[in-house]
Protein backbone atom coordinates (compact mmCIF):
# COMPACT_ATOMS: atom_id res chain seq x y z
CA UNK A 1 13.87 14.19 9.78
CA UNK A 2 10.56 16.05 8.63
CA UNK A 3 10.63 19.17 9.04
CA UNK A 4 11.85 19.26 12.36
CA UNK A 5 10.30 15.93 13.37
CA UNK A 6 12.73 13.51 14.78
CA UNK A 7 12.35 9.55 13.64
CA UNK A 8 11.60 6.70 16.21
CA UNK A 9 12.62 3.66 14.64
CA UNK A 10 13.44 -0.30 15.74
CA UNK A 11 11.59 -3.23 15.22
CA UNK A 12 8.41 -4.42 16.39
CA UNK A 13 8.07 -8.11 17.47
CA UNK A 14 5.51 -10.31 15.69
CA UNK A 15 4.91 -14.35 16.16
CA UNK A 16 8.41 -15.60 13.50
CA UNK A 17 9.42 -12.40 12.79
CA UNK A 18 9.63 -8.63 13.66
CA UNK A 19 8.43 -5.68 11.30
CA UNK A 20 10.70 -2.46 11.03
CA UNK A 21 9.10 0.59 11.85
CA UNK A 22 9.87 4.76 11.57
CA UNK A 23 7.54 6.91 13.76
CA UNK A 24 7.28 10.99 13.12
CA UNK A 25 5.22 13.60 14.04
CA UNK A 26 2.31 14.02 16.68
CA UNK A 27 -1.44 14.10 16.53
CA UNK A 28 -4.14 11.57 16.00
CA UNK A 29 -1.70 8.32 14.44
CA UNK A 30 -1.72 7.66 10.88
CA UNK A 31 -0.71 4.63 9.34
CA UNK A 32 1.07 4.16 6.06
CA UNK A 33 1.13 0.30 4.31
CA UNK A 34 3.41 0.27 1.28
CA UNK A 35 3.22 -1.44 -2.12
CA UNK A 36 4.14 -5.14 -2.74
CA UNK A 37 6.60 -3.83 -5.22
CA UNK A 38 7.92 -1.08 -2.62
CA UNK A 39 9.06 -0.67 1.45
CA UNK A 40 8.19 1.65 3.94
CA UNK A 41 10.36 4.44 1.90
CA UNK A 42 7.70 5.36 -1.27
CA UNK A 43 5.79 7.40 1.29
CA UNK A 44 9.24 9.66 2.06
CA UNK A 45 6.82 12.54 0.49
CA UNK A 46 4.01 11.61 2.57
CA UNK A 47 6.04 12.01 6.26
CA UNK A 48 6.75 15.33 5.18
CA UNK A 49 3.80 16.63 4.79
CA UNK A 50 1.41 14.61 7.21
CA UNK A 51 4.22 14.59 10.11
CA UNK A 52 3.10 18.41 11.07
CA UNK A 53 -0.42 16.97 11.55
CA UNK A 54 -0.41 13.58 12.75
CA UNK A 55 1.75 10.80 13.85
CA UNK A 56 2.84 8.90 11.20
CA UNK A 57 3.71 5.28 11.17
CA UNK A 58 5.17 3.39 8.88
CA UNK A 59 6.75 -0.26 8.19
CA UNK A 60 7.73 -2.92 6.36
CA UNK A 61 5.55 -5.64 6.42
CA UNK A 62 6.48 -8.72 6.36
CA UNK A 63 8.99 -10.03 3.53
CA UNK A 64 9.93 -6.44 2.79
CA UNK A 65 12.48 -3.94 3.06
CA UNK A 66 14.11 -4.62 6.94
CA UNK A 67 11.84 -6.50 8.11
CA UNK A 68 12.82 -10.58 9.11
CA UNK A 69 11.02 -12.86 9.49
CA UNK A 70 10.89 -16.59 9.13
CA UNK A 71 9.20 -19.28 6.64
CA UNK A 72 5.65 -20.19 7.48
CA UNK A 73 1.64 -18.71 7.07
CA UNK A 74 0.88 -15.32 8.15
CA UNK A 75 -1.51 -12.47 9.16
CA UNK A 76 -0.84 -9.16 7.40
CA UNK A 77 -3.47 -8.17 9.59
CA UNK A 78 -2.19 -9.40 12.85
CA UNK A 79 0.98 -8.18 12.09
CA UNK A 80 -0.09 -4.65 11.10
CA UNK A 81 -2.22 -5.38 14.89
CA UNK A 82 1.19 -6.19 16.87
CA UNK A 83 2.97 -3.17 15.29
CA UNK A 84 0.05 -0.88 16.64
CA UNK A 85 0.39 -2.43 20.25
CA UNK A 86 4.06 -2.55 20.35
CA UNK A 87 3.64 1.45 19.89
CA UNK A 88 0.57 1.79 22.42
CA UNK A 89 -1.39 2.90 19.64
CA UNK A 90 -5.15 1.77 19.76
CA UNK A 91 -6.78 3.86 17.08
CA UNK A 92 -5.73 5.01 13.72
CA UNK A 93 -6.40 6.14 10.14
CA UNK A 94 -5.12 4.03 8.09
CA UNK A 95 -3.49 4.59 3.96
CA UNK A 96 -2.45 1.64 2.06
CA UNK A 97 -1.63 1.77 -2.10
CA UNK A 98 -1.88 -1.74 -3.53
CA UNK A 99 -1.04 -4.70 -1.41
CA UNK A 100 -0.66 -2.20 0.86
CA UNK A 101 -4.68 -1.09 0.05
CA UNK A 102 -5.88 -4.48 0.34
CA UNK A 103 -4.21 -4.94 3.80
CA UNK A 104 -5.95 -1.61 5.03
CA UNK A 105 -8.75 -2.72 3.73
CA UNK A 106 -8.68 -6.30 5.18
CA UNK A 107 -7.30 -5.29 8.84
CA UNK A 108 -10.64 -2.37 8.78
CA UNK A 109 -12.80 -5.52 8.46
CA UNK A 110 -11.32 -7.26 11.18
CA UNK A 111 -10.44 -4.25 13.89
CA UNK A 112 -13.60 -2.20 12.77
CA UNK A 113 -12.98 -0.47 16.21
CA UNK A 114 -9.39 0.35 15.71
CA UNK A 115 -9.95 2.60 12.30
CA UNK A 116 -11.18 5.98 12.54
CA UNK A 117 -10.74 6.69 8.93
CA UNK A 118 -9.54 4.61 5.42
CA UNK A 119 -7.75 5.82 2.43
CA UNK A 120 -7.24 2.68 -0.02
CA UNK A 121 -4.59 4.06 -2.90
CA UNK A 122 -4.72 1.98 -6.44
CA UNK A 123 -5.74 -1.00 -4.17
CA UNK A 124 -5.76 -4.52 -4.15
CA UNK A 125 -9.23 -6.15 -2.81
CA UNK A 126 -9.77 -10.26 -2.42
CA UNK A 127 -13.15 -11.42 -4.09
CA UNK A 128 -13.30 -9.83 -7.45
CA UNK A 129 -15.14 -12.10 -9.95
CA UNK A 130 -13.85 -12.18 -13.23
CA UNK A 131 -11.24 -10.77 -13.12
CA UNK A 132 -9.43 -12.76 -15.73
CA UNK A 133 -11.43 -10.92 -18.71
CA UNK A 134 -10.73 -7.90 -17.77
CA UNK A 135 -6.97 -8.26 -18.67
CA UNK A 136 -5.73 -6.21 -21.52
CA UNK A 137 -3.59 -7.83 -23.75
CA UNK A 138 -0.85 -5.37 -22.47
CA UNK A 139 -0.71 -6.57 -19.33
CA UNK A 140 -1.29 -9.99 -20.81
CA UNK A 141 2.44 -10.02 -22.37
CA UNK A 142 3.61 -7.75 -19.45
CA UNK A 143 2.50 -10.63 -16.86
CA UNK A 144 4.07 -13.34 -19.41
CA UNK A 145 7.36 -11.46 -18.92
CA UNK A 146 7.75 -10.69 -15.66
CA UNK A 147 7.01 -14.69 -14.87
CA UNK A 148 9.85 -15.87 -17.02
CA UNK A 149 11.92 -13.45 -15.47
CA UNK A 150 10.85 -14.88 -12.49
CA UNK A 151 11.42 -18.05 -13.03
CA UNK A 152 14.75 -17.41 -14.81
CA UNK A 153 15.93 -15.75 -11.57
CA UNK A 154 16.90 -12.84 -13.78
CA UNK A 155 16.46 -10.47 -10.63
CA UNK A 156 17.45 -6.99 -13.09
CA UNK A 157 15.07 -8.05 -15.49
CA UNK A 158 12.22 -8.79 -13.34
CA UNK A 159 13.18 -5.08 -11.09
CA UNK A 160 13.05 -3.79 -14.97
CA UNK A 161 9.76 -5.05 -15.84
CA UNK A 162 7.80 -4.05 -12.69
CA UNK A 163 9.18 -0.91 -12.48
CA UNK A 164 8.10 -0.35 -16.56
CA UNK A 165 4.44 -2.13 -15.23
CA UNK A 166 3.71 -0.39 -11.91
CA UNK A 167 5.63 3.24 -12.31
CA UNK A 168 5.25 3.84 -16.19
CA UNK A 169 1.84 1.65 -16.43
CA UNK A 170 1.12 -1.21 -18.62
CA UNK A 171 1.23 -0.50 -22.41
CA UNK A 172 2.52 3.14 -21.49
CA UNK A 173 5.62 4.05 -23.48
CA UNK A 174 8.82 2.93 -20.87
CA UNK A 175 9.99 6.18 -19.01
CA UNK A 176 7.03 7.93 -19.34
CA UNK A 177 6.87 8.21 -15.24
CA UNK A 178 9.92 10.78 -13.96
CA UNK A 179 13.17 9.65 -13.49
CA UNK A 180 13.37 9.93 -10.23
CA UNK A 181 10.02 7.85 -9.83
CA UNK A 182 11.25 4.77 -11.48
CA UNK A 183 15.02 4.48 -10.13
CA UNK A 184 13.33 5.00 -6.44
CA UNK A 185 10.89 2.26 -7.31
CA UNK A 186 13.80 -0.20 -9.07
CA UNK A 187 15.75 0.74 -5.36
CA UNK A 188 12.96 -0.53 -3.59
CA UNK A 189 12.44 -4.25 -5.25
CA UNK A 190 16.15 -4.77 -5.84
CA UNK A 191 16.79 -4.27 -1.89
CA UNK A 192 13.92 -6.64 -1.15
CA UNK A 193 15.39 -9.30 -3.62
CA UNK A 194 18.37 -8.67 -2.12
CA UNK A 195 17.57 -8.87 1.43
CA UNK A 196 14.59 -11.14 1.56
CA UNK A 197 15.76 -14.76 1.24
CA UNK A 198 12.48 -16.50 3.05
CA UNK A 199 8.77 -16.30 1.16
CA UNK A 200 6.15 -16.19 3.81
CA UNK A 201 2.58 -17.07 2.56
CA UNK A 202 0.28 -14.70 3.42
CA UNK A 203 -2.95 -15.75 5.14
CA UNK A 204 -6.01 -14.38 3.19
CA UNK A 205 -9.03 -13.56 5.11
CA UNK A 206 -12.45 -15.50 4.47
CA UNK A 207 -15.07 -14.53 3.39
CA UNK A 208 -12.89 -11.85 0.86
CA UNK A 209 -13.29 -8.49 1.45
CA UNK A 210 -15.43 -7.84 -1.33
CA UNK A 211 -18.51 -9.59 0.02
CA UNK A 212 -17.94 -7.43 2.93
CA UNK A 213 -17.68 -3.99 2.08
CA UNK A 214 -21.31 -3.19 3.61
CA UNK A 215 -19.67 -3.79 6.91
CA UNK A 216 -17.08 -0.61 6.42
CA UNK A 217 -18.55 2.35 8.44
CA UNK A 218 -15.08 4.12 8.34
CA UNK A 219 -15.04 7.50 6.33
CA UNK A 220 -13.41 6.24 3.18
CA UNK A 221 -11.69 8.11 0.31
CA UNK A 222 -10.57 5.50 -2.47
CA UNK A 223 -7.86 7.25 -5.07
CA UNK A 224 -6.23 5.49 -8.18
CA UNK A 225 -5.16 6.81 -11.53
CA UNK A 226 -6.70 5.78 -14.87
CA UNK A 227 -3.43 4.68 -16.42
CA UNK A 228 -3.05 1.56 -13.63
CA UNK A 229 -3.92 -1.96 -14.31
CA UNK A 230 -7.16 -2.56 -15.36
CA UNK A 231 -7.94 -5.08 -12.78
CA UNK A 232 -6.71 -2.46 -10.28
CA UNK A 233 -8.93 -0.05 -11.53
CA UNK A 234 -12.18 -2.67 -10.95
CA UNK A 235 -10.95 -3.48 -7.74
CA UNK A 236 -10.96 0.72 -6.62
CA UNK A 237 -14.58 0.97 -8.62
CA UNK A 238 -15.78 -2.07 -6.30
CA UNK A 239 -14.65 -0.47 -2.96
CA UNK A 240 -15.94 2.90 -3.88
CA UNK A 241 -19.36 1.20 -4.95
CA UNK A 242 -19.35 -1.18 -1.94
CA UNK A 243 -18.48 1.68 1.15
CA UNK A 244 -21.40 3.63 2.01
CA UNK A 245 -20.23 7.26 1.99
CA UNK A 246 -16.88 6.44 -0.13
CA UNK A 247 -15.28 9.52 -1.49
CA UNK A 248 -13.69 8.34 -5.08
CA UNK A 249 -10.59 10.29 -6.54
CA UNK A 250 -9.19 9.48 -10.03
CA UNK A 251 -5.72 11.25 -10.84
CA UNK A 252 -5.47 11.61 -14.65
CA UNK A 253 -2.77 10.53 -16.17
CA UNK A 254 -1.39 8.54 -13.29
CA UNK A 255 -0.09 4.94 -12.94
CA UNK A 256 0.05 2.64 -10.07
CA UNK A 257 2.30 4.56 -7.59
CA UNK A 258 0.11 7.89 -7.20
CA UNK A 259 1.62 9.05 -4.43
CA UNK A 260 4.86 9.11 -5.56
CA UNK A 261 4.24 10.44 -9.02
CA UNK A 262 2.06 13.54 -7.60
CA UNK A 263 3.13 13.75 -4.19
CA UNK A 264 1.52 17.54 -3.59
CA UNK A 265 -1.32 16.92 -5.56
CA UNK A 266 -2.02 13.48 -3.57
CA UNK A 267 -0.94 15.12 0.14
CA UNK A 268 -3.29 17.79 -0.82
CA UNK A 269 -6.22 15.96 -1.30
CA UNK A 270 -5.74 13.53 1.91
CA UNK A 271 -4.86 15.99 4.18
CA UNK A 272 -8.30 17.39 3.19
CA UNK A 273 -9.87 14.55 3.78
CA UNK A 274 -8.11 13.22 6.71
CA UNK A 275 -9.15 16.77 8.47
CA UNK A 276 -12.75 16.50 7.85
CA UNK A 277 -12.79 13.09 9.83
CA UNK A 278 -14.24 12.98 13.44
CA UNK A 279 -11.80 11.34 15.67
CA UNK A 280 -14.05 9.96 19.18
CA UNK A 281 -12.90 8.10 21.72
């Protein structure tokens, strides 16, 4: 429940699979893709606060959280499509962080029509050149790490790592992100490892979104903090460069997860944003 909303929730058919989904609020929709290291849950803060202005949806793609689905290649961006039509929703604004940016990002390209306004958060983007040299050698012996763990099948180490990577930021002292951040996080992966047997490979779009960015027309408000990845940090520079009419916010201070490490400050600023957009049509 936010504040006084009720939840809709099931789970929306796509081709292999089907997608869980929550629904709250009313107004012009607004759609929330979470974090590859995260489910629909890290934008609990986020419902609260947008649900009184807008109908929020959110999910877990595909290999995430509650969702099911079976082995095989896949569309993010069709699937993000068949959640939208399962609800009868045509139009939305759309707010992704990470993976969760990049699929924004990548379904805006393909259903220019169906976006009335993008917020990528700390955000992934396909087609960044060179990004190898821009690795610090923090997150050089951070990415070591986490692949041994990986390949160990040491499931609590690897949940350790990526929460110490992605919540605390690479080369950041471990715990510097609150408590609360980092066990909500840990929840998060551990419930994927443990309830995600099947790997899907995810279908990436071609050209990359990067040679395309001239093609966004959406109003576009790009936020990341200046303690995430460095590569992440390009990536946000590039889309903010690359959108006409981008709006850039940098949260000092902040790792990978913004909007669950300042949740008022980062509803704050959206919600401003969001209300300045035109919805037509």
């Amino acid at each position: 429940m936010a504040d006084g909303f009720g939840i809709e929730s099931g789970f929306a058919p796509v081709e292999g699979g089907r997608l869980y989904y929550e629904v709250t609020g009313q107004g012009h929709p607004l759609v929330l893709v979470h974090a590859g290291v995260a489910d629909h849950r890290m934008w609990d803060e986020q419902v609260v606060a947008f649900a009184p202005h807008y109908r929020v949806i959110r999910f877990d793609t595909r290999g995430y959280g509650r969702s099911e689905t079976a082995a095989g290649t896949f569309s993010d961006r069709a699937d993000l499509a068949a959640v939208l039509d399962w609800l009868g929703v045509e139009q939305v604004h759309i707010m992704g962080l990470s993976r969760g940016g990049g699929i924004a990002v990548d379904f805006c390209l393909e259903y220019p029509k169906r976006v009335t306004a993008l917020v990528p958060v700390a955000s992934g983007v396909d087609g960044l050149e060179g990004w190898e040299a821009l690795i610090t050698p923090a997150e050089q012996v951070a990415s070591v790490a986490m692949e041994a763990a990986m390949e160990a099948r040491d499931l609590d180490a690897l949940a350790d790592l990526e929460v110490r990577y992605w919540a605390d930021g690479p080369g950041q002292p471990e715990g510097r992100a609150e408590a609360d951040v980092r066990e909500r996080l840990r929840a998060m992966i551990q419930f994927t490892q443990r309830n995600q047997p099947v790997e899907p490979t995810h279908e990436r779009p071609e050209p990359p979104a990067l040679t395309r960015l001239g093609e966004i027309h959406a109003p576009t408000l790009v936020i990341y903090g200046d303690l995430d990845e460095s590569v992440v940090i390009a990536g946000c520079e590039e889309l903010a460069r690359g959108i006409a009419g981008a709006r850039k916010v940098v949260f000092p201070g902040v790792a990978h997860m913004v909007s669950m490490e300042r949740p008022a400050e980062f509803n704050r600023i959206a919600l401003e944003f969001l209300a300045g957009v035109l919805v037509t049509g």
